[in-house]
N, C-alpha and C. Protein backbone atom coordinates (compact mmCIF):
# COMPACT_ATOMS: atom_id res chain seq x y z
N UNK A 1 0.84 -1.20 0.00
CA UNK A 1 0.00 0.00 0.00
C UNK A 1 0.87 1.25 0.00
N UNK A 2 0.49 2.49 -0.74
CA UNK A 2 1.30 3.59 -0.54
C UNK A 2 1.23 4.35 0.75
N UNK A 3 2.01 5.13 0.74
CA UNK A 3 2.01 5.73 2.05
C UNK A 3 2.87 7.15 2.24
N UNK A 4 2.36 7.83 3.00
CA UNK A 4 2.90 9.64 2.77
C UNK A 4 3.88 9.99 3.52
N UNK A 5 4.50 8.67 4.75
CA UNK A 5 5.18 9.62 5.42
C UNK A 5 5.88 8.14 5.93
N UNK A 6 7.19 7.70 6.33
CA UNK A 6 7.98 6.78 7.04
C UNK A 6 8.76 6.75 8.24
N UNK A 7 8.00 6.18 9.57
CA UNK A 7 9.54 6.49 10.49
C UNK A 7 9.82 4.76 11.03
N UNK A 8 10.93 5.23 10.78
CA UNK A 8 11.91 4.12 11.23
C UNK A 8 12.29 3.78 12.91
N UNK A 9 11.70 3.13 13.31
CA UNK A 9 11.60 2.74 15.03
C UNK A 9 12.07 1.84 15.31
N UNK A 10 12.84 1.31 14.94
CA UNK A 10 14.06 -0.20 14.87
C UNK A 10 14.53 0.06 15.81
N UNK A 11 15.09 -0.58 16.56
CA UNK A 11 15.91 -0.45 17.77
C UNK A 11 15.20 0.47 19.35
N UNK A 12 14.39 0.55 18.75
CA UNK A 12 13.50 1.62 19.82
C UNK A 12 12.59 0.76 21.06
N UNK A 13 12.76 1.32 22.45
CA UNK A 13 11.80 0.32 23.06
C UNK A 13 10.79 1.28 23.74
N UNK A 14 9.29 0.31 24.53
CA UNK A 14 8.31 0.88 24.54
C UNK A 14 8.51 2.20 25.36
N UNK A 15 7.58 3.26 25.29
CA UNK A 15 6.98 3.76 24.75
C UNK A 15 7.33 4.48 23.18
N UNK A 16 8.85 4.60 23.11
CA UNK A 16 9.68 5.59 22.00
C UNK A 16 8.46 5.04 20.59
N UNK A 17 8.07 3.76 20.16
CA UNK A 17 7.45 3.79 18.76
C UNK A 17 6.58 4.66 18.48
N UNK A 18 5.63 4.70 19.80
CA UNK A 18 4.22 5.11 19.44
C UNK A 18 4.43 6.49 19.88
N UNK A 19 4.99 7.00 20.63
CA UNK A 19 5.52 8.34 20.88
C UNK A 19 5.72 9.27 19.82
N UNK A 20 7.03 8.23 19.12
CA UNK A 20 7.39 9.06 17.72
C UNK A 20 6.25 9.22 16.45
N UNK A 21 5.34 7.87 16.36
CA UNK A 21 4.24 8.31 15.55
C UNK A 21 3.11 9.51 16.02
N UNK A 22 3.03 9.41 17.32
CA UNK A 22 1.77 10.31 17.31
C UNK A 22 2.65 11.55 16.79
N UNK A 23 3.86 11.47 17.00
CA UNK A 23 4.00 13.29 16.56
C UNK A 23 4.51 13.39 15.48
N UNK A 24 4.58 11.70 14.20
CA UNK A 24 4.34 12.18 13.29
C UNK A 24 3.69 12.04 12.64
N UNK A 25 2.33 11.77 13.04
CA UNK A 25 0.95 12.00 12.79
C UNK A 25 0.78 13.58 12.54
N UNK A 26 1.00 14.08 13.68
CA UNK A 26 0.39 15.55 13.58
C UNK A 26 0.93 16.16 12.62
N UNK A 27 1.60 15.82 12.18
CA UNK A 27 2.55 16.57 10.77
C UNK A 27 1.69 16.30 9.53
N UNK A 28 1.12 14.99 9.50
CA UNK A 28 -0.02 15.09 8.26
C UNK A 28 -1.14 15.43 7.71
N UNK A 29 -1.79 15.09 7.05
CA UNK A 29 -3.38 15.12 7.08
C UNK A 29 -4.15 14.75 7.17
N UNK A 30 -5.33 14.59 7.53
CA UNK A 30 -6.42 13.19 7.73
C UNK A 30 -6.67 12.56 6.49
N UNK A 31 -6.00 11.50 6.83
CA UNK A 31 -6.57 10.74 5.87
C UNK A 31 -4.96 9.86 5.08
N UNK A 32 -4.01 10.49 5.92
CA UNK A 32 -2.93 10.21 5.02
C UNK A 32 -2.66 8.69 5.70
N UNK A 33 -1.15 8.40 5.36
CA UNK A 33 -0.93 7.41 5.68
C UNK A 33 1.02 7.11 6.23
N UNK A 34 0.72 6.71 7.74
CA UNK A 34 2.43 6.71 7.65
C UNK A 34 2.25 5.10 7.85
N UNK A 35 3.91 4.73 7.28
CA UNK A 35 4.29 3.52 7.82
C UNK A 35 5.80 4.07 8.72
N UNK A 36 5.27 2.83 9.68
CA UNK A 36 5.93 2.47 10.65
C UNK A 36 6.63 1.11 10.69
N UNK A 37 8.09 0.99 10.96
CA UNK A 37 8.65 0.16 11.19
C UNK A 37 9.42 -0.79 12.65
N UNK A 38 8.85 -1.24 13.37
CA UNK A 38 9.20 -1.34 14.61
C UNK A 38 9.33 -3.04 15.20
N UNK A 39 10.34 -2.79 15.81
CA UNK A 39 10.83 -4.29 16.30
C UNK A 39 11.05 -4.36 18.11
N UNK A 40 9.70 -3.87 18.55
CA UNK A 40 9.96 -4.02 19.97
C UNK A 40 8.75 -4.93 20.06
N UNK A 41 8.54 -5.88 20.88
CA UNK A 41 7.28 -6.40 21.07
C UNK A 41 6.39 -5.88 21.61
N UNK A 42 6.61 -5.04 22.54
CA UNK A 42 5.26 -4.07 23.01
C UNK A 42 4.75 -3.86 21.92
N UNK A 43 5.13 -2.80 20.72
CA UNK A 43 4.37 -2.73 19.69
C UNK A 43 3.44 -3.25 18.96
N UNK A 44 3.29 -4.52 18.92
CA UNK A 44 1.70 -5.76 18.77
C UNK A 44 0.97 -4.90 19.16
N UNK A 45 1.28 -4.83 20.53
CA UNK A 45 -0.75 -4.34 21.73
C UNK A 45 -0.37 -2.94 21.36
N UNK A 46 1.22 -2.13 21.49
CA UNK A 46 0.60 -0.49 21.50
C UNK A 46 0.45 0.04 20.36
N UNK A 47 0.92 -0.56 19.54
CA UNK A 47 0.22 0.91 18.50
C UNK A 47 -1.17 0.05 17.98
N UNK A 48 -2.06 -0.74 17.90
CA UNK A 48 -3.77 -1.00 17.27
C UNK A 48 -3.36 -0.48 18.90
N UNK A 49 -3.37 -0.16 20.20
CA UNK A 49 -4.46 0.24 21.13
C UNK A 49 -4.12 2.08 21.03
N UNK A 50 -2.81 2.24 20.18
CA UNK A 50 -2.87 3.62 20.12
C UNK A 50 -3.83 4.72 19.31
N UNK A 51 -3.70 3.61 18.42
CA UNK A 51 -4.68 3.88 17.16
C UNK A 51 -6.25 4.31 17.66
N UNK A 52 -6.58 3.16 18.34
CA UNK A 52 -7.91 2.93 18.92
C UNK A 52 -8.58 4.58 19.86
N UNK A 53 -7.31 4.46 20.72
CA UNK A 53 -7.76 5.66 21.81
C UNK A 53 -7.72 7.34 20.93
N UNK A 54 -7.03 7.35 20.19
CA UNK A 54 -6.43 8.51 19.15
C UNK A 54 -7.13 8.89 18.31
N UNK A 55 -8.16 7.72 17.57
CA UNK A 55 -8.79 8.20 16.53
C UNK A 55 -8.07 7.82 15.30
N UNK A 56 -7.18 7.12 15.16
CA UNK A 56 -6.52 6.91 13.89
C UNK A 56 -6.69 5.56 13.18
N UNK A 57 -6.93 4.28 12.24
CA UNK A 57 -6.61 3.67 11.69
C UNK A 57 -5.53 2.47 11.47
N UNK A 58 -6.14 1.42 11.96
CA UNK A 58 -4.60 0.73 11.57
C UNK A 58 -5.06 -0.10 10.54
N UNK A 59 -3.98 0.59 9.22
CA UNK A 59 -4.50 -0.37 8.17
C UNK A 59 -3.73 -1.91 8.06
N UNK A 60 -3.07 -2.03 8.21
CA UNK A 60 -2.21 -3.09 8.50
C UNK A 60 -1.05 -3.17 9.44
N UNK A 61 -0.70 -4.35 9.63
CA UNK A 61 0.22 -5.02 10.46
C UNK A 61 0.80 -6.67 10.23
N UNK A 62 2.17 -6.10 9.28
CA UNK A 62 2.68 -7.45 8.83
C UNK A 62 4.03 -7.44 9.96
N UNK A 63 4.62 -8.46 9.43
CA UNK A 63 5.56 -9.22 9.92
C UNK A 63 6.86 -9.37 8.63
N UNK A 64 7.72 -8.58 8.64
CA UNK A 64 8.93 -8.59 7.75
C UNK A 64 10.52 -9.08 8.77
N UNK A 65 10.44 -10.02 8.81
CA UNK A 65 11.30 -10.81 9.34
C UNK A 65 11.43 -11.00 10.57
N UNK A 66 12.46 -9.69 11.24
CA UNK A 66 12.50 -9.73 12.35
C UNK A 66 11.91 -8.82 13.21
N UNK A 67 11.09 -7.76 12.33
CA UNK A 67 10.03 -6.98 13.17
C UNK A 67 8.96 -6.13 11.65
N UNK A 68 8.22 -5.49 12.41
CA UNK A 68 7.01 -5.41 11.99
C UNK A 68 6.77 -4.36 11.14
N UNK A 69 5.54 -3.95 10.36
CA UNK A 69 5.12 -3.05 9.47
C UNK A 69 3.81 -2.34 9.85
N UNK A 70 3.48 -0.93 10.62
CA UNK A 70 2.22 -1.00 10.89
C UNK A 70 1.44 0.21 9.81
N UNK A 71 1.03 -0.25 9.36
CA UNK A 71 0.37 1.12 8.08
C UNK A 71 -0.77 2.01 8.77
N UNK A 72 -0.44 2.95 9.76
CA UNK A 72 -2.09 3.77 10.31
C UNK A 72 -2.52 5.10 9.35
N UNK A 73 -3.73 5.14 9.58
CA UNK A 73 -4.11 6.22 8.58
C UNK A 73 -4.62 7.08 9.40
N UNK A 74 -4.80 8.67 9.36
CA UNK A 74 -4.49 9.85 10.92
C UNK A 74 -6.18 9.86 10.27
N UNK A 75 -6.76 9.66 11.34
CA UNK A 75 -7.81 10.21 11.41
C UNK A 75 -8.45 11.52 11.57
């Protein structure tokens, strides 16, 4: 899927993923789309429960090897 904006959260542990997306969420527009790349396991439960409380979208959530892909769209 395309997507408008990328941050890279590799090496990052909880809270730093979802931290760094919400603020770069606010940088976009509704409706856009960042991907996120993150390899902490907290990340499973926090970003779909960040999404949830925020108002934002999680369009997907794969699995690329050794950590994850989460596609949210800013509500």
């Amino acid at each position: 899927m395309e997507h408008d904006a990328e941050l890279d959260a590799l090496g990052l542990l909880c809270p730093l993923p979802v931290l760094k997306a919400r603020k770069r969420l606010q940088a976009l527009s509704s409706g856009q789309v960042l991907r996120v790349l993150a390899d902490d396991p907290a990340a499973l439960i926090d970003m779909p429960h960040f999404c949830a409380e925020a108002g934002h979208v999680l369009v997907s959530m794969t699995e690329d090897g050794a950590h994850h892909i989460y596609l949210l769209r800013k509500g």
